[in-house]
N, C-alpha and C. Protein backbone atom coordinates (compact mmCIF):
# COMPACT_ATOMS: atom_id res chain seq x y z
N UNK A 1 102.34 75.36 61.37
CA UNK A 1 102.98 75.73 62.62
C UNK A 1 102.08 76.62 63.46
N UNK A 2 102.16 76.54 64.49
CA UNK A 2 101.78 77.40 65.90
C UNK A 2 101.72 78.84 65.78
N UNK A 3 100.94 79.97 65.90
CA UNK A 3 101.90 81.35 66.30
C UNK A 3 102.52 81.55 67.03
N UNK A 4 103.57 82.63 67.03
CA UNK A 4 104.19 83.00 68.37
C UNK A 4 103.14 83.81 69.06
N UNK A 5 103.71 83.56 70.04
CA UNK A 5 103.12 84.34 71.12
C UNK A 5 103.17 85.51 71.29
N UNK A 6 102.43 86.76 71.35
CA UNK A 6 102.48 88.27 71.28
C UNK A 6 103.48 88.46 71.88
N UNK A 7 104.26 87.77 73.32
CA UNK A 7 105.67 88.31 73.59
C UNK A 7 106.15 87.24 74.52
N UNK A 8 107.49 87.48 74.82
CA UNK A 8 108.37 86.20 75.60
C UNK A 8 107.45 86.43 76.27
N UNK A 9 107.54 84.55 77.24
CA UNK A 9 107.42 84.72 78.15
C UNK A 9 108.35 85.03 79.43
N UNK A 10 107.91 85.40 80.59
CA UNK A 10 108.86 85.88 81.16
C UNK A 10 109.59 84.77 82.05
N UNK A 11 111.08 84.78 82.38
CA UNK A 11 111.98 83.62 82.36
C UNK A 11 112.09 83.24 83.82
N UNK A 12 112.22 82.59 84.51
CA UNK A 12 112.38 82.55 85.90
C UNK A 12 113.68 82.13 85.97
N UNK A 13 114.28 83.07 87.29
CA UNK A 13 115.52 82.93 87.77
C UNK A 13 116.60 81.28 87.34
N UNK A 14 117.72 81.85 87.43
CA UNK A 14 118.01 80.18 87.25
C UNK A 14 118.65 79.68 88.73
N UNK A 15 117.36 79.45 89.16
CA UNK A 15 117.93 78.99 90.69
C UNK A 15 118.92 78.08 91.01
N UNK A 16 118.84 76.73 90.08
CA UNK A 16 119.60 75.30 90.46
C UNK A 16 120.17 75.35 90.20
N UNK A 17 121.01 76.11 89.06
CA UNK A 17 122.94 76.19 89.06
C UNK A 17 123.46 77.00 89.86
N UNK A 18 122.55 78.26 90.24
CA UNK A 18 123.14 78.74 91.70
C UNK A 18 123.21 78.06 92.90
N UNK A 19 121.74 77.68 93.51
CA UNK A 19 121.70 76.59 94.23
C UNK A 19 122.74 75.59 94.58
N UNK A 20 122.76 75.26 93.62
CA UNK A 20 123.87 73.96 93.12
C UNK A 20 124.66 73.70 94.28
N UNK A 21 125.62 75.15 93.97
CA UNK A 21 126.78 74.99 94.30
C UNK A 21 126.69 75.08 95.88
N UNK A 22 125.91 76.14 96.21
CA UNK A 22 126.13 77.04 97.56
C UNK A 22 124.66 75.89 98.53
N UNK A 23 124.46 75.54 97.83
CA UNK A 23 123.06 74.64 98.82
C UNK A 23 122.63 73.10 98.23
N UNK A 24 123.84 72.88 98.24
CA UNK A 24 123.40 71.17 97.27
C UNK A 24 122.67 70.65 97.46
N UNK A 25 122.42 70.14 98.80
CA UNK A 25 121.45 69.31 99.93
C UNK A 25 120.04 69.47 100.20
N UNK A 26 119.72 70.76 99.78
CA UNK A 26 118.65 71.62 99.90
C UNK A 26 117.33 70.56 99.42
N UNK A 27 116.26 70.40 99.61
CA UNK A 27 115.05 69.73 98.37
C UNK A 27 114.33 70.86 98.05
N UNK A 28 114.38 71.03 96.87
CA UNK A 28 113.46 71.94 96.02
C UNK A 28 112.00 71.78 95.85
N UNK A 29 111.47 70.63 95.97
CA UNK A 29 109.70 70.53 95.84
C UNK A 29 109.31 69.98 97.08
N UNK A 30 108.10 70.11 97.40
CA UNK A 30 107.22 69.06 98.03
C UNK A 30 105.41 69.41 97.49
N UNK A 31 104.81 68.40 97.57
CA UNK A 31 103.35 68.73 97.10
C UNK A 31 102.79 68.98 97.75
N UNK A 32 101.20 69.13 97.70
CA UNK A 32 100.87 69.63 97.75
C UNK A 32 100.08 69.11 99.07
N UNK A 33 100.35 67.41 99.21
CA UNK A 33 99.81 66.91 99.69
C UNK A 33 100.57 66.17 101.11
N UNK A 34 101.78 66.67 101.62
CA UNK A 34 103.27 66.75 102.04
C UNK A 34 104.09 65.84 100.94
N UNK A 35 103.90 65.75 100.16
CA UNK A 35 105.18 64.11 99.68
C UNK A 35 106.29 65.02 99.27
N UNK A 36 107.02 64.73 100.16
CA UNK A 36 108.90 65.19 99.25
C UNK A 36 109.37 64.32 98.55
N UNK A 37 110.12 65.55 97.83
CA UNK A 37 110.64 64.39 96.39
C UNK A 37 112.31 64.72 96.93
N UNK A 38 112.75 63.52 97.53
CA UNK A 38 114.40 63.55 97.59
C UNK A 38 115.06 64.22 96.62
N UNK A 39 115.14 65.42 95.74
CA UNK A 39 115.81 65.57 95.01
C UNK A 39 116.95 66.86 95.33
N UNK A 40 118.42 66.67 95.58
CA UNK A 40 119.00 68.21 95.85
C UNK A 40 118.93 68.97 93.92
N UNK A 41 119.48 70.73 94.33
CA UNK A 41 120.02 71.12 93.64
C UNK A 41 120.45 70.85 92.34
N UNK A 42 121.92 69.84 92.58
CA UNK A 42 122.59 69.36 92.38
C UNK A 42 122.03 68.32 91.22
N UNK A 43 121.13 67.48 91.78
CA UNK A 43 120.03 66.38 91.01
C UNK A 43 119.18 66.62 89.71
N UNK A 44 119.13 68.21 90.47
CA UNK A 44 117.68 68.70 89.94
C UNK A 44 118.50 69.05 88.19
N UNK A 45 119.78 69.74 88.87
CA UNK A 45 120.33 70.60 87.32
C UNK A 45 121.08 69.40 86.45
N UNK A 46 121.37 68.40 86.80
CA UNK A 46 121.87 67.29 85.76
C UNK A 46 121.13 66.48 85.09
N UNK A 47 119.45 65.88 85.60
CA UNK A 47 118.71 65.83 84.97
C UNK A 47 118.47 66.50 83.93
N UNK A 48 118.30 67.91 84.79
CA UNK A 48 117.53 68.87 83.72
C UNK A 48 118.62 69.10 82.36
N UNK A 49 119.40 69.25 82.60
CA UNK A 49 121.00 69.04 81.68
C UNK A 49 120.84 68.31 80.50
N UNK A 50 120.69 66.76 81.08
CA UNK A 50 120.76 65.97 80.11
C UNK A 50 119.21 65.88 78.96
N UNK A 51 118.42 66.28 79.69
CA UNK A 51 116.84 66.30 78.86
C UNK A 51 117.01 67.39 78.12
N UNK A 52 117.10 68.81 78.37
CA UNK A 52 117.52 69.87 77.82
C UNK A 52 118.70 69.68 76.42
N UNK A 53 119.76 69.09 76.63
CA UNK A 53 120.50 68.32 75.52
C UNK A 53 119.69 67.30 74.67
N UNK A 54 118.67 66.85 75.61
CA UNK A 54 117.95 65.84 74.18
C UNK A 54 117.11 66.96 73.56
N UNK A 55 116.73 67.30 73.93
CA UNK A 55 115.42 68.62 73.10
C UNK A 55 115.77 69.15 72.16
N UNK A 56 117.40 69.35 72.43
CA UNK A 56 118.06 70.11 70.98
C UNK A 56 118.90 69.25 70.20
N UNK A 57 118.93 68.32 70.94
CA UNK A 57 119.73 67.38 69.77
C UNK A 57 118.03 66.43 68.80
N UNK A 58 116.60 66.35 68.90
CA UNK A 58 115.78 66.29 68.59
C UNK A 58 115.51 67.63 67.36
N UNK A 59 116.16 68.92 67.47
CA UNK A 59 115.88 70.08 66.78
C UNK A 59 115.44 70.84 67.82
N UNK A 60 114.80 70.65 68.62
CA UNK A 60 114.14 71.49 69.50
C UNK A 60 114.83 73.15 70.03
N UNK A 61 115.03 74.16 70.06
CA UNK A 61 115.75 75.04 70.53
C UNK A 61 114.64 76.62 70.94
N UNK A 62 115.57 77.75 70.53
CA UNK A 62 115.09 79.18 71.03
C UNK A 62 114.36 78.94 70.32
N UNK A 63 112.87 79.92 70.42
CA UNK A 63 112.03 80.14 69.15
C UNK A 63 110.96 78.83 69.13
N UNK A 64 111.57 77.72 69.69
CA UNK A 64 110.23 76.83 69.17
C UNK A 64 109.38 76.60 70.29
N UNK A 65 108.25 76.09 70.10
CA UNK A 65 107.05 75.75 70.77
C UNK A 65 106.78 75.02 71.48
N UNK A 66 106.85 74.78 72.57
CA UNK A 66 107.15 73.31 73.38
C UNK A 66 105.80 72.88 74.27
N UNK A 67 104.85 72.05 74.06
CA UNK A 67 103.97 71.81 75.08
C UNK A 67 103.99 71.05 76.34
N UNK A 68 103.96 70.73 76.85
CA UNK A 68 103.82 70.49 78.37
C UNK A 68 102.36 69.79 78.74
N UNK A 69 102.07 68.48 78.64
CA UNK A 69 100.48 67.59 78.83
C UNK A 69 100.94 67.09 80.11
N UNK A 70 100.61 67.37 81.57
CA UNK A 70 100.55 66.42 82.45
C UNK A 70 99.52 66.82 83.24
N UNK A 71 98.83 65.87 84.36
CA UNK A 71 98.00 66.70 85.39
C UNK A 71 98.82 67.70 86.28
N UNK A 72 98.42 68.64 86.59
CA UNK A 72 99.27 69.56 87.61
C UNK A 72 99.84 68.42 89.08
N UNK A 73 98.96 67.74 89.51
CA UNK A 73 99.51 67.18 90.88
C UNK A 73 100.85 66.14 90.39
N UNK A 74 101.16 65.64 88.96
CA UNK A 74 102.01 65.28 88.41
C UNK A 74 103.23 65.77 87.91
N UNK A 75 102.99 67.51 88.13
CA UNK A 75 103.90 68.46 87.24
C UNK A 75 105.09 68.32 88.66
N UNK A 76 106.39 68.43 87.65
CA UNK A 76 107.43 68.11 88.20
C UNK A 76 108.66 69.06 88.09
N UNK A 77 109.46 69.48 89.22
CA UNK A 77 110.12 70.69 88.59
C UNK A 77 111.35 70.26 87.63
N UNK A 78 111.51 69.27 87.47
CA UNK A 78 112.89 68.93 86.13
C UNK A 78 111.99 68.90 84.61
N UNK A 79 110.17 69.01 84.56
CA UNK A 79 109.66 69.24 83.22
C UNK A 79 109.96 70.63 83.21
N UNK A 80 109.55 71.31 83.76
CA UNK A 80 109.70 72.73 83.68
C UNK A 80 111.09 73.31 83.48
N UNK A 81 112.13 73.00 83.96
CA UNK A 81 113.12 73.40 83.62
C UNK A 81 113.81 73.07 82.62
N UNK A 82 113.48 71.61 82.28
CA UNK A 82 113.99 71.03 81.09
C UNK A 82 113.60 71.49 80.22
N UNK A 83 112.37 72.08 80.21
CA UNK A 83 111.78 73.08 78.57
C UNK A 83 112.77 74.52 78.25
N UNK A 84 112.71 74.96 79.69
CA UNK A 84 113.20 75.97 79.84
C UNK A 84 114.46 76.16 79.34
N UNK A 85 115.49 75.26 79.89
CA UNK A 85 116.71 75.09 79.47
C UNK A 85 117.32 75.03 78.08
N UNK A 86 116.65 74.00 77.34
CA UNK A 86 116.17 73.70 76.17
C UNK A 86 116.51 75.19 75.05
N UNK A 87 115.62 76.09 75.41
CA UNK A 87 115.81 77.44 74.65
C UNK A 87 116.87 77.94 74.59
């Protein structure tokens, strides 16, 4: 196994279930390069929901190690939260 890491890392807000409610419509990304990604709030946290439920129904939970392989211009905000969630 992996080591832990000398300390958490630190957690970022949980924007999209706040979001959610009060700004559904909103789009959360665009790149870098203009492309928007149609996605509200709303989109963003039921994805992330259901991936987050696979991670731990896989074993995955608090405490474990999760890597993340994509190119950055590929990184997507439902990977990131879905790890996140996950814990």
């Amino acid at each position: 196994p992996l080591p832990s890491p000398p300390h958490p890392p630190p957690r970022p807000p949980d924007r999209p279930p706040r979001r959610a409610g009060s700004d559904p419509e909103r789009y959360p990304w665009e790149g870098e390069e203009g492309q928007v990604r149609l996605l509200t709030y709303q989109d963003l946290w039921q994805e992330v929901s259901r991936a987050a439920n696979g991670l731990r129904t896989i074993g995955l939970g608090k405490g474990d190690i999760i890597g993340l392989y994509t190119p950055v211009a590929q990184l997507n905000p439902e990977a990131v939260e879905e790890i996140r969630r996950a814990a």
